[in-house]
N, C-alpha and C. Protein backbone atom coordinates (compact mmCIF):
# COMPACT_ATOMS: atom_id res chain seq x y z
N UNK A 1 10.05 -9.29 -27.07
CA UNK A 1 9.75 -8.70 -25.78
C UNK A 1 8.30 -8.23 -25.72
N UNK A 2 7.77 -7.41 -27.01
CA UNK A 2 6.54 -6.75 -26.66
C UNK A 2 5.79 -8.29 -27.04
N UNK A 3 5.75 -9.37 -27.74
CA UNK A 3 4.82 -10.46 -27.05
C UNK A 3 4.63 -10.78 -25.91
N UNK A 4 5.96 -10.88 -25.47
CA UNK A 4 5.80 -11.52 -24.02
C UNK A 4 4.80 -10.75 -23.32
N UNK A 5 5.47 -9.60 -23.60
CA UNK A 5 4.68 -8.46 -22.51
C UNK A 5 2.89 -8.47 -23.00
N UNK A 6 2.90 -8.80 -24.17
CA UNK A 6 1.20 -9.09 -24.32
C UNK A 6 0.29 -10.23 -23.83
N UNK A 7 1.32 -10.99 -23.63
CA UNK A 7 0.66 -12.64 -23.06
C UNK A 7 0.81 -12.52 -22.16
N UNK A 8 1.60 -11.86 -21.20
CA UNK A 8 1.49 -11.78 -19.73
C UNK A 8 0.94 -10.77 -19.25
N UNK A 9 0.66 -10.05 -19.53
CA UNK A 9 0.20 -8.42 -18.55
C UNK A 9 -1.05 -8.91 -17.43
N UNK A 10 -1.84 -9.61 -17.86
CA UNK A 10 -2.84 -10.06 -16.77
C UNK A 10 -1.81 -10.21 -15.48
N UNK A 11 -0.89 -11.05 -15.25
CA UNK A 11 -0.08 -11.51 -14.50
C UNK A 11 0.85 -10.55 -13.73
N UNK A 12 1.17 -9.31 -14.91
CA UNK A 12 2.18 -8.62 -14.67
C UNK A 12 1.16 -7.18 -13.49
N UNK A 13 -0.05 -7.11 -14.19
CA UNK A 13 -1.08 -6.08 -12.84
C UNK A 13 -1.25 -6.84 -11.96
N UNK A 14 -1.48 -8.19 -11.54
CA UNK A 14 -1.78 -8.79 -10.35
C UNK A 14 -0.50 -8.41 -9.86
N UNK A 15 0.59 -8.85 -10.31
CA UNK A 15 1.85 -8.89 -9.43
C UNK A 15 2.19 -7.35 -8.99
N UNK A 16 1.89 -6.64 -9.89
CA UNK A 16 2.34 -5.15 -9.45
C UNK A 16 0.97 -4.70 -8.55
N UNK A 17 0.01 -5.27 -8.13
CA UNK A 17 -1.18 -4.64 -7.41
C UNK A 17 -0.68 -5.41 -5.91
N UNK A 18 -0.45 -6.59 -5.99
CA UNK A 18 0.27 -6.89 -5.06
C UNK A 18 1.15 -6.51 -4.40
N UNK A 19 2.07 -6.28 -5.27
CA UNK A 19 3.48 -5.30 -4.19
C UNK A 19 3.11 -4.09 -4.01
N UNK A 20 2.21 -3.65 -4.28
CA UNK A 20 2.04 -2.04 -4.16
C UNK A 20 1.45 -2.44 -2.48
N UNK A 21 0.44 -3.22 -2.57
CA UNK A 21 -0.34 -3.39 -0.80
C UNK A 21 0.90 -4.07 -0.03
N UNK A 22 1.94 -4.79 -0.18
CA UNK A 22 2.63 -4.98 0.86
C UNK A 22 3.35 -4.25 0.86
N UNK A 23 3.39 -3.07 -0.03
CA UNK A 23 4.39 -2.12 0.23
C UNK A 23 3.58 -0.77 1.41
N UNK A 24 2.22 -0.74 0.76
CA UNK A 24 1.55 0.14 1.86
C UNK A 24 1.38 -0.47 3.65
N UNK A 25 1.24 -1.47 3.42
CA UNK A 25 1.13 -2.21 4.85
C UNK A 25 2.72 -2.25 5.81
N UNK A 26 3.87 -2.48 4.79
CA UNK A 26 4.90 -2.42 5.45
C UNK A 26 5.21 -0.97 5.92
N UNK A 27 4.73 0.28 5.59
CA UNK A 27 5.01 1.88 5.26
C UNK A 27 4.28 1.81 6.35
N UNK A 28 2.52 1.37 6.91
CA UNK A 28 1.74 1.76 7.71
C UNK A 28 2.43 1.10 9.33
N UNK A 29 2.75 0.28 9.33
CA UNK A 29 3.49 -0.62 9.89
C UNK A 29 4.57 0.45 10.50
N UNK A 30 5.61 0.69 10.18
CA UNK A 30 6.84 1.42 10.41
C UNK A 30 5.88 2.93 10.95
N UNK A 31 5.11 3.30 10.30
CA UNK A 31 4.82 4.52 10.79
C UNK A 31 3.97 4.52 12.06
N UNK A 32 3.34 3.46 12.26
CA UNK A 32 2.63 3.40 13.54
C UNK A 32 3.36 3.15 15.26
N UNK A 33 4.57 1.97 14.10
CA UNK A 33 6.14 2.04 15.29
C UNK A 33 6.89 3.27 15.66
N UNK A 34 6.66 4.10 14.76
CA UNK A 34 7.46 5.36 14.84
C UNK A 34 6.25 6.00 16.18
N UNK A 35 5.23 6.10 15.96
CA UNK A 35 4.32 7.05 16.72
C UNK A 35 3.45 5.75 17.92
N UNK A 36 4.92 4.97 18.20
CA UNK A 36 4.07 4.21 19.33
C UNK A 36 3.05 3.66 19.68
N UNK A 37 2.16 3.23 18.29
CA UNK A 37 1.01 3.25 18.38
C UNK A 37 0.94 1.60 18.91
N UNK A 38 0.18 1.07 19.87
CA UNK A 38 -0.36 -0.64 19.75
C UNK A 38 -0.71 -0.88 18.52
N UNK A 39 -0.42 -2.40 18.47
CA UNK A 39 -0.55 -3.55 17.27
C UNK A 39 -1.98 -3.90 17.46
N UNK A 40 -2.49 -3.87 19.20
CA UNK A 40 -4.02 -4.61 19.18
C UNK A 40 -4.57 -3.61 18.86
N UNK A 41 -4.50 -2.19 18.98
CA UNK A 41 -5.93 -1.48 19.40
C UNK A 41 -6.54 -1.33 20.49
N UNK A 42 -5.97 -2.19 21.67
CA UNK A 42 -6.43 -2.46 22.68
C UNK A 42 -5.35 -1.20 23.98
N UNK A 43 -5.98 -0.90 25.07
CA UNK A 43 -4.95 -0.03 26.40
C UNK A 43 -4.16 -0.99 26.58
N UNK A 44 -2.97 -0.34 26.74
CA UNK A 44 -1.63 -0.76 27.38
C UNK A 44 -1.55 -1.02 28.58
N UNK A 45 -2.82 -0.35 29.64
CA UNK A 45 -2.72 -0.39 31.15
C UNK A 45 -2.32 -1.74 31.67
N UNK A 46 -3.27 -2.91 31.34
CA UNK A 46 -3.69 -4.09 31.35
C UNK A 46 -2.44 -5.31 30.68
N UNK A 47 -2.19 -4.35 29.95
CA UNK A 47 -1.21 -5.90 28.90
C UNK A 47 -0.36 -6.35 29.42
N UNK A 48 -0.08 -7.58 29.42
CA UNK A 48 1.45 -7.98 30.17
C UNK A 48 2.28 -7.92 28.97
N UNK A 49 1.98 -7.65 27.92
CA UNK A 49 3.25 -7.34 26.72
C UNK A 49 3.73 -6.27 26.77
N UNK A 50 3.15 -5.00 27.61
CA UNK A 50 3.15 -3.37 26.98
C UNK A 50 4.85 -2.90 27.59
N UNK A 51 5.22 -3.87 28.13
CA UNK A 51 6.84 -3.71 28.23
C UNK A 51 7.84 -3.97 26.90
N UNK A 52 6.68 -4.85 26.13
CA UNK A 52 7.69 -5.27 25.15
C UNK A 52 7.03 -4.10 23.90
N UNK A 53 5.95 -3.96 23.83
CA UNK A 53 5.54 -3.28 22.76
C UNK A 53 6.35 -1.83 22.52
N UNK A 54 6.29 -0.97 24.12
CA UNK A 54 7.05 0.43 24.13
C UNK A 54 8.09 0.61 24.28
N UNK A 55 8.93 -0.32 23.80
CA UNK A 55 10.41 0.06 24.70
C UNK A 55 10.82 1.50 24.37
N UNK A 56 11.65 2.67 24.83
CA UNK A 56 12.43 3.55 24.67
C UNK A 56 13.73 3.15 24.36
């Protein structure tokens, strides 16, 4: 086991640096849905989506 784990670790921080950012992006994601925030950045006045973006 501890070979393996020596021949791979390069592999094993990419993969764990990886899930850590889709884990922050999915967290930022949910929290911005929670507080209604737009996906563009852009006013809602104007959008023909902003029915679909806010629902209650």
């Amino acid at each position: 086991m501890l070979n393996w784990l020596s021949a791979n670790w390069a592999s094993l921080v990419v993969g764990l640096a990886l899930a850590a950012v889709i884990a922050a992006v999915i967290l930022k994601m949910i929290r911005d849905k929670k507080q209604n925030k737009s996906a563009c950045g852009c006013s809602c006045s104007g959008c023909p989506g902003a029915d679909y973006c806010h629902r209650s």
